[in-house]
PDB file of N, CA and C in Angstrom:
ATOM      1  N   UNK A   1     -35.147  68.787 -44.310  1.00  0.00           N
ATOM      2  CA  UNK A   1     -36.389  68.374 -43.719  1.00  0.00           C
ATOM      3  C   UNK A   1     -36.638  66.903 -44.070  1.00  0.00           C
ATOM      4  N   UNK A   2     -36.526  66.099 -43.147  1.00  0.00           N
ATOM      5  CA  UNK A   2     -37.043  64.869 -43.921  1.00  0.00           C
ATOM      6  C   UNK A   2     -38.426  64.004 -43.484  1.00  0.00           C
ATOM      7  N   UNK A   3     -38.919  63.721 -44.667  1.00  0.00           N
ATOM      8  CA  UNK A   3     -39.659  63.178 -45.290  1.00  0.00           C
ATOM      9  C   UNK A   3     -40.323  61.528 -44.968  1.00  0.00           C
ATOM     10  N   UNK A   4     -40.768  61.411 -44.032  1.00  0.00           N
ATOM     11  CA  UNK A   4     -41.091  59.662 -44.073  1.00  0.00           C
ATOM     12  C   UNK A   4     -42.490  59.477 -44.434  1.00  0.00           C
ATOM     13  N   UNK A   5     -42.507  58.116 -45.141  1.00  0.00           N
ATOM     14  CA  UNK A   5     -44.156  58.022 -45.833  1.00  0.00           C
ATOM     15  C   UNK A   5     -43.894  56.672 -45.478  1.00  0.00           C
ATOM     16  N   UNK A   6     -45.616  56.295 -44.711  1.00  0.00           N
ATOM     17  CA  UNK A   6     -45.198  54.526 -44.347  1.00  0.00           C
ATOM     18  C   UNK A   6     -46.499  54.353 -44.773  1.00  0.00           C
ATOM     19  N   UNK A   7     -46.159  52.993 -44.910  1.00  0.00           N
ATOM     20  CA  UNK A   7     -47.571  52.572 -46.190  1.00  0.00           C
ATOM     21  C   UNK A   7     -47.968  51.584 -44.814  1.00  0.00           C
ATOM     22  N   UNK A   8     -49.339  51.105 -44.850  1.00  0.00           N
ATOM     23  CA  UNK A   8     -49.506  49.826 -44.069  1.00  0.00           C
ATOM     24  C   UNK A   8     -51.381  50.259 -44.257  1.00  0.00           C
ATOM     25  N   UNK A   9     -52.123  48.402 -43.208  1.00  0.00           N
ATOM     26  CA  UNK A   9     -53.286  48.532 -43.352  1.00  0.00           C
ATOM     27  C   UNK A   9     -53.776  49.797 -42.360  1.00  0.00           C
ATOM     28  N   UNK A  10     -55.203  49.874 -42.538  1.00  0.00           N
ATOM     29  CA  UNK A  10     -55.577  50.768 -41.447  1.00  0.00           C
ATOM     30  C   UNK A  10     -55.616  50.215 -39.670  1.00  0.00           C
ATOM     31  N   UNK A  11     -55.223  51.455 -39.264  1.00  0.00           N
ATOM     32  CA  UNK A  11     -55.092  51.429 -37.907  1.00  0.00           C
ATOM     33  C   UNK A  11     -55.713  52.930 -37.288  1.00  0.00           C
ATOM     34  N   UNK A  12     -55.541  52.407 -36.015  1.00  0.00           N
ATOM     35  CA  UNK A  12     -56.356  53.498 -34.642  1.00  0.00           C
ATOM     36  C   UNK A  12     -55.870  54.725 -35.188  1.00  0.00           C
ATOM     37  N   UNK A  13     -56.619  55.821 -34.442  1.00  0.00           N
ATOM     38  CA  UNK A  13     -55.628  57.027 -34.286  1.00  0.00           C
ATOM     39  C   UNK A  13     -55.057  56.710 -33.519  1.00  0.00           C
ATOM     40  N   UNK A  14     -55.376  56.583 -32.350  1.00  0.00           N
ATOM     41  CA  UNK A  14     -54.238  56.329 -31.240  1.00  0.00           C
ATOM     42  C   UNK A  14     -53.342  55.883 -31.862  1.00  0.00           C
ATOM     43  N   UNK A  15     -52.918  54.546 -32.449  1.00  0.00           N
ATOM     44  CA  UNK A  15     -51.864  54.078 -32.874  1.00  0.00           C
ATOM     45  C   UNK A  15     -51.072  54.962 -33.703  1.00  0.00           C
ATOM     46  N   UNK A  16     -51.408  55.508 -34.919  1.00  0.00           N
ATOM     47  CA  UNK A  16     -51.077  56.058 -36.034  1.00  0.00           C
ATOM     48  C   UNK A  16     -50.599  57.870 -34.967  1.00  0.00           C
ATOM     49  N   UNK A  17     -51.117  58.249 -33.754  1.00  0.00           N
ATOM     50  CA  UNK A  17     -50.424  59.378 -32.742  1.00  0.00           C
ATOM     51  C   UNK A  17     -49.117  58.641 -32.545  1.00  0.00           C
ATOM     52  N   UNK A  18     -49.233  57.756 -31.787  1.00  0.00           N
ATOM     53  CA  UNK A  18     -48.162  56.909 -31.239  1.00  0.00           C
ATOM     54  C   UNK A  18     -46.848  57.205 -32.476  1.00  0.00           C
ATOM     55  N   UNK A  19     -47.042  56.300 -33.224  1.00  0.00           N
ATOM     56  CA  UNK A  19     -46.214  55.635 -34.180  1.00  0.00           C
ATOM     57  C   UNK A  19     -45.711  56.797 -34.957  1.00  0.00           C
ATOM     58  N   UNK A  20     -46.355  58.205 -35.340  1.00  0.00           N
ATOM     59  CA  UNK A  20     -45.889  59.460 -35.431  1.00  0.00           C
ATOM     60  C   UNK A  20     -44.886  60.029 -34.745  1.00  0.00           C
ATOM     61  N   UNK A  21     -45.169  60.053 -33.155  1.00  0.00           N
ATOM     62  CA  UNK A  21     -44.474  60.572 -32.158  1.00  0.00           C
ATOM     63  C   UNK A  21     -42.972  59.903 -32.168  1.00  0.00           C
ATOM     64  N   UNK A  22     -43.070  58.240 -32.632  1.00  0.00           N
ATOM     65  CA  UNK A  22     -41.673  57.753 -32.478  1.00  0.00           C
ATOM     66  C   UNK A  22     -40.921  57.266 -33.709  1.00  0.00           C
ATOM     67  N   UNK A  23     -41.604  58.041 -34.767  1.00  0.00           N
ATOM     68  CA  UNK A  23     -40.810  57.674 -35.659  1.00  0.00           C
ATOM     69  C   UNK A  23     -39.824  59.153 -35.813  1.00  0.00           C
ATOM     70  N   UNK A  24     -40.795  60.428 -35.450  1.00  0.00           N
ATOM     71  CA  UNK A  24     -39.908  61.707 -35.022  1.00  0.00           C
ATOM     72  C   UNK A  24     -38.811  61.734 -34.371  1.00  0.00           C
ATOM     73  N   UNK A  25     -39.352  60.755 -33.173  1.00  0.00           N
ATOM     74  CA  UNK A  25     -38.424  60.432 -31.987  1.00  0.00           C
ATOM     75  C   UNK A  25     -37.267  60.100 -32.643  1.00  0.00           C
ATOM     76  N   UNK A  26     -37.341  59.257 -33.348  1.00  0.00           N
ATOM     77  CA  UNK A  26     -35.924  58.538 -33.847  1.00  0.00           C
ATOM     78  C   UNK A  26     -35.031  59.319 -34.604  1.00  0.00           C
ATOM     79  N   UNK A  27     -35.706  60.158 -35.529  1.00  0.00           N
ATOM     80  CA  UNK A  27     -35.217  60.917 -36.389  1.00  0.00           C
ATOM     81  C   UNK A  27     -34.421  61.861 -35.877  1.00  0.00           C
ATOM     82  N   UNK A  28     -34.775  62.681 -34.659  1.00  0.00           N
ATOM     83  CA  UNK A  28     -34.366  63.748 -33.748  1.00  0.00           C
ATOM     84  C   UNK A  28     -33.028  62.862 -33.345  1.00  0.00           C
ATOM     85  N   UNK A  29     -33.320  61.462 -32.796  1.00  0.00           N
ATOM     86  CA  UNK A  29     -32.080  61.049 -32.366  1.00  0.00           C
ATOM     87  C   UNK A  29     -31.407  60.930 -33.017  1.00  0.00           C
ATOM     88  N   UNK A  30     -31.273  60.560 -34.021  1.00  0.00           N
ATOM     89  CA  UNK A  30     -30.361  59.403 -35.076  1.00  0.00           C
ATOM     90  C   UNK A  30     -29.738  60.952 -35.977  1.00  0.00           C
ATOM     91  N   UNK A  31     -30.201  62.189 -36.390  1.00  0.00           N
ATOM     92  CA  UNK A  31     -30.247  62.939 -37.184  1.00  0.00           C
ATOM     93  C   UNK A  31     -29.824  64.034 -36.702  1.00  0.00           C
ATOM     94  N   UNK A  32     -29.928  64.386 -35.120  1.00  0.00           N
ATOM     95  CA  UNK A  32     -30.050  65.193 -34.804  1.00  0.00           C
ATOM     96  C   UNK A  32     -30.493  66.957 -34.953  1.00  0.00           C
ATOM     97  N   UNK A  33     -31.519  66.526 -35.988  1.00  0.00           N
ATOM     98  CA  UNK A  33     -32.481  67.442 -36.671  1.00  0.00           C
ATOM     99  C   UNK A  33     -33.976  67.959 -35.655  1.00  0.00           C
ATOM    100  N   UNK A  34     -34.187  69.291 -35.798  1.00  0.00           N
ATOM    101  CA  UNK A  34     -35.579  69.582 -34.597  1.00  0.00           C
ATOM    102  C   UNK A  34     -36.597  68.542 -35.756  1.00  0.00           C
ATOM    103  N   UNK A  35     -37.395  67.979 -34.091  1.00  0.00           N
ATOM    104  CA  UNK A  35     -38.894  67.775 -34.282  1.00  0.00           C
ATOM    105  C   UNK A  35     -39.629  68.109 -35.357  1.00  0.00           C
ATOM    106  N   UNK A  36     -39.544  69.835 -35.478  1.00  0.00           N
ATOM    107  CA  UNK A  36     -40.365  70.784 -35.977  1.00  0.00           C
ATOM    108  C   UNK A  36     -40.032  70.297 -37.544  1.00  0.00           C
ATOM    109  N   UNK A  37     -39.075  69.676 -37.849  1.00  0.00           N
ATOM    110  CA  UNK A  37     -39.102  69.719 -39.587  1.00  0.00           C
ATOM    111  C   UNK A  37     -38.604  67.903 -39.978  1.00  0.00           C
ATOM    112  N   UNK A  38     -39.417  67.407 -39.242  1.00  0.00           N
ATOM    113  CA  UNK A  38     -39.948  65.924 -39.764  1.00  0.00           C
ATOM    114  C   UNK A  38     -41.619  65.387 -39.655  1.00  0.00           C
ATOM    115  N   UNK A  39     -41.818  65.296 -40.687  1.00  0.00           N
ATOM    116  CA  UNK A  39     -42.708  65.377 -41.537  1.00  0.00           C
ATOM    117  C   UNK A  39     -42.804  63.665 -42.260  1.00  0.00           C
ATOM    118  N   UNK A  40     -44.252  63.084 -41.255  1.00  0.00           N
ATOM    119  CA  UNK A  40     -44.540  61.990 -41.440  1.00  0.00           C
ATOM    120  C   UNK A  40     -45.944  61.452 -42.058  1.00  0.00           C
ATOM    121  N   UNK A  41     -45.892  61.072 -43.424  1.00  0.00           N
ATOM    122  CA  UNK A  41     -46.778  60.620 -43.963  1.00  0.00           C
ATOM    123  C   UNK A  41     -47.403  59.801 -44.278  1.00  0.00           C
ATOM    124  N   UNK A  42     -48.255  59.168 -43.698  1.00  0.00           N
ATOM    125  CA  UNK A  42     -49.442  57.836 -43.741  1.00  0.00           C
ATOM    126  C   UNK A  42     -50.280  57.248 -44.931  1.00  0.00           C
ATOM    127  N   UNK A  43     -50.440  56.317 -45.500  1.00  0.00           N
ATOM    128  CA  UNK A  43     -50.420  55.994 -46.358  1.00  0.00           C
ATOM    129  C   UNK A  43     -51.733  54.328 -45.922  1.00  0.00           C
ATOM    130  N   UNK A  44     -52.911  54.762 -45.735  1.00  0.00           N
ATOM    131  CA  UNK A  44     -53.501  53.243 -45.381  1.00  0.00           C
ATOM    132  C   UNK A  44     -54.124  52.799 -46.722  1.00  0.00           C
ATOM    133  N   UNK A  45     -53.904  51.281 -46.812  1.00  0.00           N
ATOM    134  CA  UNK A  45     -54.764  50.778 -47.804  1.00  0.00           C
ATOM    135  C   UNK A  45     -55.444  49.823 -47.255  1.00  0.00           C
ATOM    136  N   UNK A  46     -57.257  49.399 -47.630  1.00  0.00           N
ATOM    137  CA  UNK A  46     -57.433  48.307 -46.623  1.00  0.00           C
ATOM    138  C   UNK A  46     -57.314  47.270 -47.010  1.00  0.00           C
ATOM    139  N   UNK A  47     -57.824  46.123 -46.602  1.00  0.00           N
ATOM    140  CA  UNK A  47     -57.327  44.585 -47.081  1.00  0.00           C
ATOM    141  C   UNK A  47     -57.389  44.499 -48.533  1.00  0.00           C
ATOM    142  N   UNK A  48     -58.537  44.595 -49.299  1.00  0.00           N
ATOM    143  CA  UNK A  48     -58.802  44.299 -50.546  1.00  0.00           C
ATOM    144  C   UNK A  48     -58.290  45.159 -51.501  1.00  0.00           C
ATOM    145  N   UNK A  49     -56.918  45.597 -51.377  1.00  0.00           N
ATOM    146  CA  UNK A  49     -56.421  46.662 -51.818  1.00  0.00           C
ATOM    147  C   UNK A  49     -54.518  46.293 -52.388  1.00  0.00           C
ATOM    148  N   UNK A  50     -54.465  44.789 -51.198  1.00  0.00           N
ATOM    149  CA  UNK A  50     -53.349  44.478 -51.553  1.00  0.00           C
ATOM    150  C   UNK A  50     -53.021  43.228 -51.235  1.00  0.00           C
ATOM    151  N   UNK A  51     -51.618  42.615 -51.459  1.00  0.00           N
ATOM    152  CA  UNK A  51     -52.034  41.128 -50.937  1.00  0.00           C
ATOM    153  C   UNK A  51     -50.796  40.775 -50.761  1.00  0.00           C
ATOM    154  N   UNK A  52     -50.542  39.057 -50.507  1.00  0.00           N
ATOM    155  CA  UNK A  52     -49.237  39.008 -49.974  1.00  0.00           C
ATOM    156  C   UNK A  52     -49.625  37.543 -50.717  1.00  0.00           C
ATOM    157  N   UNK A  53     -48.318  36.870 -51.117  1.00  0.00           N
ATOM    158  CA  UNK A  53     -48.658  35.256 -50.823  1.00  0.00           C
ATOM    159  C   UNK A  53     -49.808  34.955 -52.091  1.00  0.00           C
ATOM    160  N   UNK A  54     -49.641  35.975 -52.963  1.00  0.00           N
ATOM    161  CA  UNK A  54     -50.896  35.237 -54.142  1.00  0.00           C
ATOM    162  C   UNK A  54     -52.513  35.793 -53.463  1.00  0.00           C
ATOM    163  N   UNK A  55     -52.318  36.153 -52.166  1.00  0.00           N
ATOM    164  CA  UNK A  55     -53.784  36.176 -51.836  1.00  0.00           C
ATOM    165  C   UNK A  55     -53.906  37.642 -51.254  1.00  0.00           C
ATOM    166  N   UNK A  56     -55.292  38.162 -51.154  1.00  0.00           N
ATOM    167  CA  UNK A  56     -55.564  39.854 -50.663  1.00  0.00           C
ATOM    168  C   UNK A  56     -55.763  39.466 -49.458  1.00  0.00           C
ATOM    169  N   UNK A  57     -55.231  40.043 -48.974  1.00  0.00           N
ATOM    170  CA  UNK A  57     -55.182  40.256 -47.339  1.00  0.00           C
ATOM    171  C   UNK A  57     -56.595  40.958 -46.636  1.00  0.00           C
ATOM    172  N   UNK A  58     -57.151  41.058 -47.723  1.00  0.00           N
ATOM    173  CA  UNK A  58     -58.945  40.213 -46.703  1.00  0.00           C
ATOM    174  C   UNK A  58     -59.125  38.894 -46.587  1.00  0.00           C
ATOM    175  N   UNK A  59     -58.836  38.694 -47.505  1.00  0.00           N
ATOM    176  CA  UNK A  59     -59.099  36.952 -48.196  1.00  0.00           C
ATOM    177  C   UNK A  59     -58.617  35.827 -46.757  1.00  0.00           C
ATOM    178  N   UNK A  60     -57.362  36.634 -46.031  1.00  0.00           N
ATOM    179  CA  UNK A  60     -56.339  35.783 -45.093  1.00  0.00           C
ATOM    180  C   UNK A  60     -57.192  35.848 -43.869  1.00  0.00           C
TER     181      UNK A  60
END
């Protein structure tokens, strides 16, 4: 069964449907494993939570 966990800021549902649907997608292709046992986990942090460049990515 595998396992993906993607870290990033917050986003839509819509987006976060989307980006579910094709990260499965890929997996099914590349793996040739069912749909049914990939298992994708979201991970939002918001700006003031992390940073890039010395600075928090509210700050930018």
């Amino acid at each position: 069964m595998p396992i993906v966990t993607i870290q990033q800021g917050p986003r839509e549902v819509e987006q976060k449907r989307e980006l579910v649907e094709r990260v499965t997608e890929a997996f099914v292709t590349a793996l040739g494993c069912p749909a049914e046992s990939v298992m994708v986990w979201i991970q939002e942090y918001p700006g003031e939570n992390w940073g890039k460049a010395g600075k928090l990515i509210a700050d930018l």
